[in-house]
N, C-alpha and C. Protein backbone atom coordinates (compact mmCIF):
# COMPACT_ATOMS: atom_id res chain seq x y z
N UNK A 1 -6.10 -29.12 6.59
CA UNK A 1 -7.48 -28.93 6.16
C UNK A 1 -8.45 -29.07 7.33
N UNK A 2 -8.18 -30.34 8.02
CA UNK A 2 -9.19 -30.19 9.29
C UNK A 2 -9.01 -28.79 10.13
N UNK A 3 -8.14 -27.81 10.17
CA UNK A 3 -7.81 -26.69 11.52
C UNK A 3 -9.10 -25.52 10.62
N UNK A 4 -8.79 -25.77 8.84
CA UNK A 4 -9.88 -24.74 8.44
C UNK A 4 -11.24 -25.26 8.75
N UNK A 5 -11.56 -26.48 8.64
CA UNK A 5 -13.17 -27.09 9.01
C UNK A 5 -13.27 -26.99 10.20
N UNK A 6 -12.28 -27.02 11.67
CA UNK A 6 -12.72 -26.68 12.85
C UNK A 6 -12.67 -24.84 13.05
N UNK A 7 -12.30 -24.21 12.27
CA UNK A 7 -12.49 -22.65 12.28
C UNK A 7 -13.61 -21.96 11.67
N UNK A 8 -13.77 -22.58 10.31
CA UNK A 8 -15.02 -22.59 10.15
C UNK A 8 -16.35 -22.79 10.96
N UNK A 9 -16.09 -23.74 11.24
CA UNK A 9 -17.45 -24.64 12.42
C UNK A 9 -17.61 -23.41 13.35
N UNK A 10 -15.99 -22.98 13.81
CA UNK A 10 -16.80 -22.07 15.06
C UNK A 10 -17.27 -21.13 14.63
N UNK A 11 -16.64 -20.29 13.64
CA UNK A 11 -17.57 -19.18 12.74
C UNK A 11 -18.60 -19.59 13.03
N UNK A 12 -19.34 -20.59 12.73
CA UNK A 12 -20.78 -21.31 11.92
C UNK A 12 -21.21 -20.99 13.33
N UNK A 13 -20.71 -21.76 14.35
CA UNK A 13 -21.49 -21.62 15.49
C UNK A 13 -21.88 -20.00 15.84
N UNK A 14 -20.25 -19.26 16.04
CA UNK A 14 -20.64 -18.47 16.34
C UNK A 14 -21.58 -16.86 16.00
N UNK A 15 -21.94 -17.17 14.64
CA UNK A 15 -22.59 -16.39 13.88
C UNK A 15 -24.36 -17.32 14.03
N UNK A 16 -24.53 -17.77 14.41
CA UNK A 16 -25.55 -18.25 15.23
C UNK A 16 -26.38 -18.25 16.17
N UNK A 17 -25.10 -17.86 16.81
CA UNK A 17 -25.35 -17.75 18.85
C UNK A 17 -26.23 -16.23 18.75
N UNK A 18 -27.47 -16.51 19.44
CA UNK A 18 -28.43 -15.89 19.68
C UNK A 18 -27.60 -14.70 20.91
N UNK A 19 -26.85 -15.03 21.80
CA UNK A 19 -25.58 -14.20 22.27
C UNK A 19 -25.47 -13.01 21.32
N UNK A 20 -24.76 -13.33 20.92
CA UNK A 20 -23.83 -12.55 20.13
C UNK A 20 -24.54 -11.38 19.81
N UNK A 21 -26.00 -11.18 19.85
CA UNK A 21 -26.61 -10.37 19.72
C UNK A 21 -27.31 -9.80 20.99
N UNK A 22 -27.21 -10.31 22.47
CA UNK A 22 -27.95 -10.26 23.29
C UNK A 22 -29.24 -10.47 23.50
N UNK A 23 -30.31 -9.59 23.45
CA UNK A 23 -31.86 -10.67 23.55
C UNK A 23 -32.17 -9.36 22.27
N UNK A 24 -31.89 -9.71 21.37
CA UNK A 24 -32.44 -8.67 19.96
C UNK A 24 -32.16 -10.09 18.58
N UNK A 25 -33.70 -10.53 18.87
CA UNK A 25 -33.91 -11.81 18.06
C UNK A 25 -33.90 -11.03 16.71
N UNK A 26 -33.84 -11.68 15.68
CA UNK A 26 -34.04 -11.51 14.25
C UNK A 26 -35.54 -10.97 14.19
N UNK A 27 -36.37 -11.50 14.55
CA UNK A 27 -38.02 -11.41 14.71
C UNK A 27 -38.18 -9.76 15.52
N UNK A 28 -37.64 -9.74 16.76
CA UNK A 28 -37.24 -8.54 17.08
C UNK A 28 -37.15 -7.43 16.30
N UNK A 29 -36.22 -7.55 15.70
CA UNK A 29 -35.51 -7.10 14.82
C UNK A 29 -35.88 -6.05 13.58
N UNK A 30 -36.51 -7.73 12.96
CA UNK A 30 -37.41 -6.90 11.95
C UNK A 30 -38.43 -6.19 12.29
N UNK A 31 -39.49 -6.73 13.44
CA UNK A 31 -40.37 -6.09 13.37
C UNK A 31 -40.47 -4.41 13.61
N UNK A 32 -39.25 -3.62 14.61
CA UNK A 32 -39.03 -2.71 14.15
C UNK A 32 -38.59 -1.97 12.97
N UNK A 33 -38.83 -2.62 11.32
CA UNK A 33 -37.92 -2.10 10.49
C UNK A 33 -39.23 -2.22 9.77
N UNK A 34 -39.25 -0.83 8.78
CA UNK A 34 -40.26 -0.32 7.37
C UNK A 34 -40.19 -1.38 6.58
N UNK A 35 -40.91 -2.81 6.95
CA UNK A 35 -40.48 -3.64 5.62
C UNK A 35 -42.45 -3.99 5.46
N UNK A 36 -42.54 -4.33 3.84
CA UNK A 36 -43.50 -4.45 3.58
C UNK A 36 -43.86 -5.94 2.64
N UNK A 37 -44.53 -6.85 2.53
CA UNK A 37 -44.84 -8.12 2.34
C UNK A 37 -43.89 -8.48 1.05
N UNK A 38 -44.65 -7.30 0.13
CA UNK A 38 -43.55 -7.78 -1.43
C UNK A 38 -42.27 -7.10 -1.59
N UNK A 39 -41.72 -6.65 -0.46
CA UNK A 39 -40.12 -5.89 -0.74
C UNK A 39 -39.85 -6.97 -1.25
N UNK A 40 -38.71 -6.11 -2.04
CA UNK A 40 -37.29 -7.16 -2.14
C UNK A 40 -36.33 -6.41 -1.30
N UNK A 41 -35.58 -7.54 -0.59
CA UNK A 41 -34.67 -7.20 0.33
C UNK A 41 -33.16 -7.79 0.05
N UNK A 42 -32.24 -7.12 0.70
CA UNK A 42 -31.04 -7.36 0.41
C UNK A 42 -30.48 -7.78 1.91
N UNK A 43 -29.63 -8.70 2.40
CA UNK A 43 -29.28 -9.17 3.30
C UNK A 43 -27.64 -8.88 3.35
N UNK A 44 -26.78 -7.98 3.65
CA UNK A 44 -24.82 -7.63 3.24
C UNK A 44 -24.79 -8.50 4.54
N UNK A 45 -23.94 -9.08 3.85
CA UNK A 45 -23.04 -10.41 4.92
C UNK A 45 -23.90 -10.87 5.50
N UNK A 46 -24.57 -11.77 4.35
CA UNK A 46 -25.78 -13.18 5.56
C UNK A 46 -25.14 -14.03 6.38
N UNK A 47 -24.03 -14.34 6.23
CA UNK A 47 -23.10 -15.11 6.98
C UNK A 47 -23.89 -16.41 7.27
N UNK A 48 -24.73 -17.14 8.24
CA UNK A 48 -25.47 -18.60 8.32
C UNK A 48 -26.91 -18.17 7.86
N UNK A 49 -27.67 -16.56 7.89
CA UNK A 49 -28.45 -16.67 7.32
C UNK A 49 -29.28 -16.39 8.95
N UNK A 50 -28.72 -15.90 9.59
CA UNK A 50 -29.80 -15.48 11.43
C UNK A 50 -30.84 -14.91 10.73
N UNK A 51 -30.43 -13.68 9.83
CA UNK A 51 -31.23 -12.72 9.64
C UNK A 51 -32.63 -12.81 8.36
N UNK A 52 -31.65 -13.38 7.29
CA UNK A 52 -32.13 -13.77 6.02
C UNK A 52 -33.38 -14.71 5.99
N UNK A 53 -33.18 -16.13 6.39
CA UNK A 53 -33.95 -16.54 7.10
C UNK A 53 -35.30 -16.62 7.54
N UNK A 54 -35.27 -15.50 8.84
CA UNK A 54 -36.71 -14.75 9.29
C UNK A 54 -37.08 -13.83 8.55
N UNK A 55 -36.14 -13.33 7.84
CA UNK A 55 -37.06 -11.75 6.47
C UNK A 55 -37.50 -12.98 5.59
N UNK A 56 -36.97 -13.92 5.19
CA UNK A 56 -37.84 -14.85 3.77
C UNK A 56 -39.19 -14.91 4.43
N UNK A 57 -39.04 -14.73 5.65
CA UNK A 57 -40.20 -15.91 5.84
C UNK A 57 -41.36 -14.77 6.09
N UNK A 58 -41.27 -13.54 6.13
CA UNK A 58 -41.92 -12.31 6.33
C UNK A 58 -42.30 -11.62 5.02
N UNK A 59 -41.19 -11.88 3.94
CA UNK A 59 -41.78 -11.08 2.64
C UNK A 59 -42.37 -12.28 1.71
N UNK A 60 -42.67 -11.91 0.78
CA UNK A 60 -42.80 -12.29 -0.48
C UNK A 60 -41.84 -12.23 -1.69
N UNK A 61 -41.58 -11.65 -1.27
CA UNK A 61 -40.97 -10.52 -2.66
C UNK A 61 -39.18 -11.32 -2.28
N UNK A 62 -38.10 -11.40 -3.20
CA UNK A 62 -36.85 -12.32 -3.17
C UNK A 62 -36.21 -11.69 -1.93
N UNK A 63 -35.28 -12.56 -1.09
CA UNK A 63 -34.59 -12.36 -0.36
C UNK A 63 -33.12 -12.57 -0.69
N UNK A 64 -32.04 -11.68 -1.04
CA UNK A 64 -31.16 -11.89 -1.93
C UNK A 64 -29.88 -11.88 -0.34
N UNK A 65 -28.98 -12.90 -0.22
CA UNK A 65 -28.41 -13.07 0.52
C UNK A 65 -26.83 -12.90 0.18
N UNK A 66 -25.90 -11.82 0.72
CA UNK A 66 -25.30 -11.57 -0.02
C UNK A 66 -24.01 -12.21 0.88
N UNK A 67 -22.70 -12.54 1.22
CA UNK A 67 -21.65 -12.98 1.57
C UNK A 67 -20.26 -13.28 0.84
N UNK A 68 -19.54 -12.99 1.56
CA UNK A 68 -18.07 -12.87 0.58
C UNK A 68 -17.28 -14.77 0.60
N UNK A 69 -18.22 -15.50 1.74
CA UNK A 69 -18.19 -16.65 1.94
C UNK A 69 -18.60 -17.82 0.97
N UNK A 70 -18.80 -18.54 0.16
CA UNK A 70 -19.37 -19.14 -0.27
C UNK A 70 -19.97 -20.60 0.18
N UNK A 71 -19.08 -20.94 1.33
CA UNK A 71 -19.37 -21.92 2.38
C UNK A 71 -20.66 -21.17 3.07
N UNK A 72 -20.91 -20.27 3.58
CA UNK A 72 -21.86 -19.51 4.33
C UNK A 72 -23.12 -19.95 3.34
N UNK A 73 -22.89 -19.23 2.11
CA UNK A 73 -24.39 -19.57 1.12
C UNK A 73 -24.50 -21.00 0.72
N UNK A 74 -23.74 -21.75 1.09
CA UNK A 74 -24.30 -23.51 1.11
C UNK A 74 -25.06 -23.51 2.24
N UNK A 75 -24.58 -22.77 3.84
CA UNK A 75 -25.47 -23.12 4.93
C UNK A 75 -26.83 -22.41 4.84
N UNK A 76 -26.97 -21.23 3.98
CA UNK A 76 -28.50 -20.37 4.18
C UNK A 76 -28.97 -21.68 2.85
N UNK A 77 -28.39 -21.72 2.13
CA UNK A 77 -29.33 -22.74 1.04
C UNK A 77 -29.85 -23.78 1.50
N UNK A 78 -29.34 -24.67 2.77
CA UNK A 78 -29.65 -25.90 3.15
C UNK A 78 -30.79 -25.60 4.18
N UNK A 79 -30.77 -24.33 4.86
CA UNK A 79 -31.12 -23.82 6.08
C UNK A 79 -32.97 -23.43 5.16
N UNK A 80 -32.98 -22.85 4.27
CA UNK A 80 -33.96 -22.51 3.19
C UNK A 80 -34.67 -24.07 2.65
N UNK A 81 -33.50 -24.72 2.47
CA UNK A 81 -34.29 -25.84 2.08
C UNK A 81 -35.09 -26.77 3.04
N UNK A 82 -34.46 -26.94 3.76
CA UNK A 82 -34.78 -27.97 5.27
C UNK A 82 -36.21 -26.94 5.70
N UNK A 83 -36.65 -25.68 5.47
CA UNK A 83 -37.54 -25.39 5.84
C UNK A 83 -38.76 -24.42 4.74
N UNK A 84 -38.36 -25.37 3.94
CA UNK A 84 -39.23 -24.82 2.82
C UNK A 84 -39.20 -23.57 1.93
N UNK A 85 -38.26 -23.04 2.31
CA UNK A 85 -38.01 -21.37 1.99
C UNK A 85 -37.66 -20.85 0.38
N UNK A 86 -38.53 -20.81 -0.34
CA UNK A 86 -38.10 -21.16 -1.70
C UNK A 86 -37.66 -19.32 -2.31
N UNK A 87 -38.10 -17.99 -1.53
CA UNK A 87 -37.96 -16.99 -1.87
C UNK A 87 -36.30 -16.56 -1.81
N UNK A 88 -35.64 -17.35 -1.28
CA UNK A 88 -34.02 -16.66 -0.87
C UNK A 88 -33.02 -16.85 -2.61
N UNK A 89 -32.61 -15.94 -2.56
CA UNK A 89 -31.37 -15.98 -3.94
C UNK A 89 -30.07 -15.39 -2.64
N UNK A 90 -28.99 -16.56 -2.92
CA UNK A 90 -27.66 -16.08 -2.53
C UNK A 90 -26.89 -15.55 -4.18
N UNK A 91 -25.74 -14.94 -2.99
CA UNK A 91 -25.36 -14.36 -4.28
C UNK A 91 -23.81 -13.87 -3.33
N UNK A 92 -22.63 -14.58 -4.26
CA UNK A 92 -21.60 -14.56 -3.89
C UNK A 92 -20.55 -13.12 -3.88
N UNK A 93 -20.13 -12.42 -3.19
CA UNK A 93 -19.63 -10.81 -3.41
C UNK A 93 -19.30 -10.44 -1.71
N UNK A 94 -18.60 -9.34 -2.18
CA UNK A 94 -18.34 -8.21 -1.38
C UNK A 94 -19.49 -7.10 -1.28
N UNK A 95 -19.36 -6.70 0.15
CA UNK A 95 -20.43 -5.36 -0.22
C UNK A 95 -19.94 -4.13 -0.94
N UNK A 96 -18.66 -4.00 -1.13
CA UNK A 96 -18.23 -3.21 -2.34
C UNK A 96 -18.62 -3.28 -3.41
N UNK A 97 -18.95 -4.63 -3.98
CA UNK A 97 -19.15 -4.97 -5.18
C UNK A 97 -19.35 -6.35 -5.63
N UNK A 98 -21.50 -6.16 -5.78
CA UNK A 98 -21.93 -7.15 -5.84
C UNK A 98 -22.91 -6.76 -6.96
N UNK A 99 -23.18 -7.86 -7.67
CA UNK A 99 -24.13 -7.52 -8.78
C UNK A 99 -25.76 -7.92 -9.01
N UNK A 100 -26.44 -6.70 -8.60
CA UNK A 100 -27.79 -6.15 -8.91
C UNK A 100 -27.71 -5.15 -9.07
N UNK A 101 -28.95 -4.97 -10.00
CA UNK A 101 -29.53 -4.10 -10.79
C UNK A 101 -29.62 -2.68 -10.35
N UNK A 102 -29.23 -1.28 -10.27
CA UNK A 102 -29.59 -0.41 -9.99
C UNK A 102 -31.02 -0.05 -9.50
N UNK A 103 -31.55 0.48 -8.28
CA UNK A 103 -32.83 0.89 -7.93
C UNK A 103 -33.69 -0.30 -7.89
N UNK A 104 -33.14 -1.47 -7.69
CA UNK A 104 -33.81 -2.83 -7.39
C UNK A 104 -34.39 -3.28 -6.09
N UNK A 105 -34.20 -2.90 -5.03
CA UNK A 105 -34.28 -3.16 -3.75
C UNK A 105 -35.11 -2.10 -2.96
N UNK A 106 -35.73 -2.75 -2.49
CA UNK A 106 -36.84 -1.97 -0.95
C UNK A 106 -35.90 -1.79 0.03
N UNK A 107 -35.70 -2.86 0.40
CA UNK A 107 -35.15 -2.94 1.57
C UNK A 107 -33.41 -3.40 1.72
N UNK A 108 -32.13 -2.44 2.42
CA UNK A 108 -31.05 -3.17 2.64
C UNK A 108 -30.42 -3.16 4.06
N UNK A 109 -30.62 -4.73 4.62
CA UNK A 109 -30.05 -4.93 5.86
C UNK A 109 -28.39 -5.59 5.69
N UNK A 110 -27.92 -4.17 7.16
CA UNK A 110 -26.59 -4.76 7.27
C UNK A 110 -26.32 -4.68 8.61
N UNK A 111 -26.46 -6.34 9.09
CA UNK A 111 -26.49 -6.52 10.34
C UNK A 111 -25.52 -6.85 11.02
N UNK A 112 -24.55 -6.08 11.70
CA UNK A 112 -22.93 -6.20 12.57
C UNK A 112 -21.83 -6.64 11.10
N UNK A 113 -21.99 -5.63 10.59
CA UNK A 113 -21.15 -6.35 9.52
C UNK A 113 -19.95 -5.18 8.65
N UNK A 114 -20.98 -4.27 9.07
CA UNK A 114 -19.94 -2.96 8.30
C UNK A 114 -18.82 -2.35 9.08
N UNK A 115 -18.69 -2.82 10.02
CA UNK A 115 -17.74 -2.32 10.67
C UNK A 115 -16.03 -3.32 10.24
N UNK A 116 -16.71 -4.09 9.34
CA UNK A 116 -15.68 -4.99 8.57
C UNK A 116 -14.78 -5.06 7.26
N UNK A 117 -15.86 -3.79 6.73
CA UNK A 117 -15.96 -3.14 5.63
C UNK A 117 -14.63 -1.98 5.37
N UNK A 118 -14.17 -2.01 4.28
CA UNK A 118 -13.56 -0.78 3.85
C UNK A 118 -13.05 -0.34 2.85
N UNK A 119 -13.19 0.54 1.83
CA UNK A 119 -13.86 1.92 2.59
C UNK A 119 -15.49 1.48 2.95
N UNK A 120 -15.50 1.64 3.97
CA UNK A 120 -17.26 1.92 4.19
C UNK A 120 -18.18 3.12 3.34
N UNK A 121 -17.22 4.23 2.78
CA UNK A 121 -17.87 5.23 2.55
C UNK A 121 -18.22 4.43 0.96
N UNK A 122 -17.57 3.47 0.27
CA UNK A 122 -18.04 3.02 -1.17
C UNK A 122 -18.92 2.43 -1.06
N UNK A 123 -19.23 1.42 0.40
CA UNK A 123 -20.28 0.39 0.36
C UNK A 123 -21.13 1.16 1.04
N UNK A 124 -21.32 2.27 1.35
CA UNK A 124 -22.97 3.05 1.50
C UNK A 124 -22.98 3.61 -0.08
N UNK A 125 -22.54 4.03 -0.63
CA UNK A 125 -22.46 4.48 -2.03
C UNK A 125 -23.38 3.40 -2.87
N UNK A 126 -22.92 2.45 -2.96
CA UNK A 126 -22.78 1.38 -3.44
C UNK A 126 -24.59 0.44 -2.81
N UNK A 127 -25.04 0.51 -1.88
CA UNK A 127 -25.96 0.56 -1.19
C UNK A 127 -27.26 1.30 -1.11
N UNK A 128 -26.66 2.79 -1.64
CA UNK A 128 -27.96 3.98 -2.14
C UNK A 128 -28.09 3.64 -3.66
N UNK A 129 -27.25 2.92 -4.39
CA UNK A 129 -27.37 3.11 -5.85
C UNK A 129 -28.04 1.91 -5.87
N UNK A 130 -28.29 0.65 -5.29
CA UNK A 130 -29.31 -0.34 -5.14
C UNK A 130 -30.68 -0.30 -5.08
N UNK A 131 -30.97 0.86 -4.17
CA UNK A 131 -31.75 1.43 -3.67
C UNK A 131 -32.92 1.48 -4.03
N UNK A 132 -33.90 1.78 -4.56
CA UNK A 132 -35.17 1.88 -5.04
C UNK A 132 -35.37 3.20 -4.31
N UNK A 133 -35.89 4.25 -5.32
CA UNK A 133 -36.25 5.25 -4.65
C UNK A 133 -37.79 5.49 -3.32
N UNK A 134 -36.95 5.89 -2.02
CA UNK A 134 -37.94 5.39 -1.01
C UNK A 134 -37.23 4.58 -0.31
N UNK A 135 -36.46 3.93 -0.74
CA UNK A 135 -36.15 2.35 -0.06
C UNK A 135 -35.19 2.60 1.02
N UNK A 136 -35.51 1.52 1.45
CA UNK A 136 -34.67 1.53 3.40
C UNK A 136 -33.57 1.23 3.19
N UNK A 137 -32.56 1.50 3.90
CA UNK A 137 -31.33 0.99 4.10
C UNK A 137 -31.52 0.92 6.21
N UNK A 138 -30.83 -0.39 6.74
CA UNK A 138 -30.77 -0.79 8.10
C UNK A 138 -29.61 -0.87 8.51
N UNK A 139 -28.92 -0.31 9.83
CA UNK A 139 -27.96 -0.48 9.86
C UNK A 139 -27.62 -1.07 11.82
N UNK A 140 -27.41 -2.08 11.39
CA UNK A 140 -27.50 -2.37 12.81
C UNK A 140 -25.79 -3.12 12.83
N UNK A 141 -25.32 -1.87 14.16
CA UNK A 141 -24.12 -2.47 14.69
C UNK A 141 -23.81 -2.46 16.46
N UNK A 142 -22.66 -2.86 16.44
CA UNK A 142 -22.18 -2.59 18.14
C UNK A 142 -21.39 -1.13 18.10
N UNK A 143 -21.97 -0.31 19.36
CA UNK A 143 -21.38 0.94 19.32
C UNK A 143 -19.62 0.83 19.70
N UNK A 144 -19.09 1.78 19.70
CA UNK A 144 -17.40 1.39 19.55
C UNK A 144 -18.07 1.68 20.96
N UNK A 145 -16.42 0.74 21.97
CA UNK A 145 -16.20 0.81 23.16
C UNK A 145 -14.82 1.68 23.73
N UNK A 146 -14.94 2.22 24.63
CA UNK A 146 -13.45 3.25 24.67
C UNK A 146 -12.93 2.59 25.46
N UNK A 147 -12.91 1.34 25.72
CA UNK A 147 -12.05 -0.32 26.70
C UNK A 147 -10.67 -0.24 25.74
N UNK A 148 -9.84 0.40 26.16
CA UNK A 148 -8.72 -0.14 25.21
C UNK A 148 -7.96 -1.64 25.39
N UNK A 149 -9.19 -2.40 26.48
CA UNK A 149 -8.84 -3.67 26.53
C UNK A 149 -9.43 -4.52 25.28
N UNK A 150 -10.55 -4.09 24.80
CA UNK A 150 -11.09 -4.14 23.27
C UNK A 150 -10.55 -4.17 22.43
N UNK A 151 -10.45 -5.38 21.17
CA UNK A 151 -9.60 -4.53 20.18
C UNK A 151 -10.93 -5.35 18.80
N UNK A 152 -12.05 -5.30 19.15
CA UNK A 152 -12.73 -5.68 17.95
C UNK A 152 -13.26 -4.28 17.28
N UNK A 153 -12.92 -4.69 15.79
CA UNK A 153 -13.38 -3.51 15.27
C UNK A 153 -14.55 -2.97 15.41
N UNK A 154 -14.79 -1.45 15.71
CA UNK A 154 -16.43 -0.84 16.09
C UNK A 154 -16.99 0.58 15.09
N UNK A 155 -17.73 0.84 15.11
CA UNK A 155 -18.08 2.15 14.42
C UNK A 155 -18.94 2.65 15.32
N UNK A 156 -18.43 3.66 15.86
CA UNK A 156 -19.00 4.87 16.47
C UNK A 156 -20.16 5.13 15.92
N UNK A 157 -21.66 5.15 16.42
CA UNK A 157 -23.27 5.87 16.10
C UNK A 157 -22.78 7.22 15.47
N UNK A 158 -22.44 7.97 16.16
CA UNK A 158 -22.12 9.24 15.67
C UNK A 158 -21.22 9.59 14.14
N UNK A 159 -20.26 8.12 14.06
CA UNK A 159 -19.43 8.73 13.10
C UNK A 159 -20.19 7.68 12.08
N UNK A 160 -21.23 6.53 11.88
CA UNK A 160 -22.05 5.90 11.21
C UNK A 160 -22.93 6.93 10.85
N UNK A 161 -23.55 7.80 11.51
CA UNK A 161 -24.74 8.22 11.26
C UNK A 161 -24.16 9.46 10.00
N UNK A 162 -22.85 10.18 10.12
CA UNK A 162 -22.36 11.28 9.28
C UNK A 162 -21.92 10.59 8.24
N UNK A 163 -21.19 8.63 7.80
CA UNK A 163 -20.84 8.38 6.94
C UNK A 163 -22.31 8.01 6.03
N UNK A 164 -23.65 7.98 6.85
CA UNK A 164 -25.02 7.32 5.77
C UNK A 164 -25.26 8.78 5.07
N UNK A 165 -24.79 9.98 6.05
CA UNK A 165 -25.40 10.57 5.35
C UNK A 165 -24.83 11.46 4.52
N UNK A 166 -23.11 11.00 4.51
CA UNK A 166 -22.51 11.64 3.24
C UNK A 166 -22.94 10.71 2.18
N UNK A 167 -23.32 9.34 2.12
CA UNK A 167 -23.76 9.14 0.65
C UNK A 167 -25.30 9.30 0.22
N UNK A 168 -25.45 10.31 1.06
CA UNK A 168 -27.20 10.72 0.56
C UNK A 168 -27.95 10.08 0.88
N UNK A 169 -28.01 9.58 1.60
CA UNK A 169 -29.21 8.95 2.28
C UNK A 169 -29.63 9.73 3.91
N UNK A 170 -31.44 9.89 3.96
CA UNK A 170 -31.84 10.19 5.30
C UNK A 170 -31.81 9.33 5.87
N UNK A 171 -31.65 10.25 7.52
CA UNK A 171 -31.65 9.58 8.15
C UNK A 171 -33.28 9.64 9.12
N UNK A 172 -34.20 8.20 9.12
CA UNK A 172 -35.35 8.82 9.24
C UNK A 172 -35.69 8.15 11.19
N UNK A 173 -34.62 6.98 11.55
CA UNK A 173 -35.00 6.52 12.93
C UNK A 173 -33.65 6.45 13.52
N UNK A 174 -33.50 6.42 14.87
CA UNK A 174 -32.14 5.97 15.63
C UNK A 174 -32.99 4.98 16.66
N UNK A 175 -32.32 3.76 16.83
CA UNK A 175 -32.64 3.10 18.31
C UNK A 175 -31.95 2.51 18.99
N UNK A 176 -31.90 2.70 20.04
CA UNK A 176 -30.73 1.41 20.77
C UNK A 176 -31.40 0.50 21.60
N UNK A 177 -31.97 -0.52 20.89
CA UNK A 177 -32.49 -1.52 21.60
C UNK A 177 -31.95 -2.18 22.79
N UNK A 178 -30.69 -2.46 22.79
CA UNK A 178 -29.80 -2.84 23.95
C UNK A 178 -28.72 -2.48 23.92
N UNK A 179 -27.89 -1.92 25.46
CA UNK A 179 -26.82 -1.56 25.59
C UNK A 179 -25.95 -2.07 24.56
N UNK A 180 -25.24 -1.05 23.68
CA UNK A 180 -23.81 -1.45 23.33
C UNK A 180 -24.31 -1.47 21.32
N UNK A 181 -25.61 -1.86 21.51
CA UNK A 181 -26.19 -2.37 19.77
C UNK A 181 -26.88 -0.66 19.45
N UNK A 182 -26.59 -0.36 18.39
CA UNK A 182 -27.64 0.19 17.61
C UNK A 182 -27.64 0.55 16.31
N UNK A 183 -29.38 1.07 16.33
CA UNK A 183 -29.94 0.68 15.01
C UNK A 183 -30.11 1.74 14.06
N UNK A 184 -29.49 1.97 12.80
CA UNK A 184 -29.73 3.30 12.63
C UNK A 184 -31.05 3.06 10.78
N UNK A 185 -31.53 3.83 10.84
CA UNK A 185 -32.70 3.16 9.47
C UNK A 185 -32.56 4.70 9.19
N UNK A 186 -32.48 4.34 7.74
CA UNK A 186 -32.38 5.80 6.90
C UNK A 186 -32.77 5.21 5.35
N UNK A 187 -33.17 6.49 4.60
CA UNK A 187 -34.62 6.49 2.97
C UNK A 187 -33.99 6.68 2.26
N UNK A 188 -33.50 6.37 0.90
CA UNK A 188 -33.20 6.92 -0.41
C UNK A 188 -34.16 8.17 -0.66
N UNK A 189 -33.75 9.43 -0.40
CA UNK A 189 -35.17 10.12 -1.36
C UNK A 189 -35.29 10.06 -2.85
N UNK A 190 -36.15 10.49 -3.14
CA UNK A 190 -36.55 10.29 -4.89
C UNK A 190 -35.48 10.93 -5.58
């Protein structure tokens, strides 16, 4: 039991480490993204909550934190509490299949996480049908590396950008804030 609480921990740490993202803060982050005071937003794989977090503290409107972890949504709950954050709802699931409401959501961030995913093509499916017509979907990952000294899983920009938009969704921005990361933001249309 202690080897899972010291594996855990490093998870914890390392889903933390401001690293891991290079200098593309959460604050960063959002502020490039279509979000507006009363969205409701969706957070796929909050994991400690980097992201979740700084969007509570930006909208109004619920911040629904989603993770296949349930240890993870004890740390965004404590992390919410210790700082007053009363807008966050966790909510235990897969991004395959998690339960809200059809056309409920403004906003859905999925930050380094889909490349974990599979099929990916159900959880963009699955992601537009959340959707609110209009509503954002964010997709921020690490571009694949052709290092075959590499072996962490990656999704190619190019082959991300053809899987958002086989499940119908536009694609309305591309950015690559820093080598190796990027950001792809695409609309439910009506």
């Amino acid at each position: 039991m202690k080897e899972i609480d010291r594996k855990f921990a490093k998870k914890v740490e390392f889903l933390d480490n401001p690293e891991k993202r290079g200098d593309l803060s959460p604050e960063k982050l959002l502020n490039l993204l279509p979000i507006n005071k009363h969205d409701k937003v969706l957070d796929l794989g909050a994991g400690t909550g980097y992201i979740t977090i700084p969007t509570a503290k930006m909208v109004e409107g619920p911040v629904y934190a989603l993770d296949i972890d349930a240890k993870m949504l004890t740390i965004i709950n404590a992390k919410a509490r210790d700082e007053n954050i009363t807008n966050i709802q966790t909510l235990e699931g897969s991004i395959n299949d998690f339960h809200l409401p059809d056309h409920s959501i403004d906003l859905v961030l999925a930050s380094l996480v889909l490349h974990e995913v599979e099929p990916l093509s159900l959880a963009l499916k699955r992601i537009k049908q959340v959707l609110k017509a209009d509503g954002h979907f964010v997709c921020v990952e690490f571009e694949k590396e052709e290092n075959p000294n590499h072996s962490h899983p990656r999704i190619a920009s190019p082959v991300m950008e053809k899987e958002i938009k086989n499940a119908g969704l536009s694609i309305t921005k591309k950015l690559q804030p820093k080598d190796g990361i990027y950001i792809i933001i695409a609309r439910k249309n009506k």
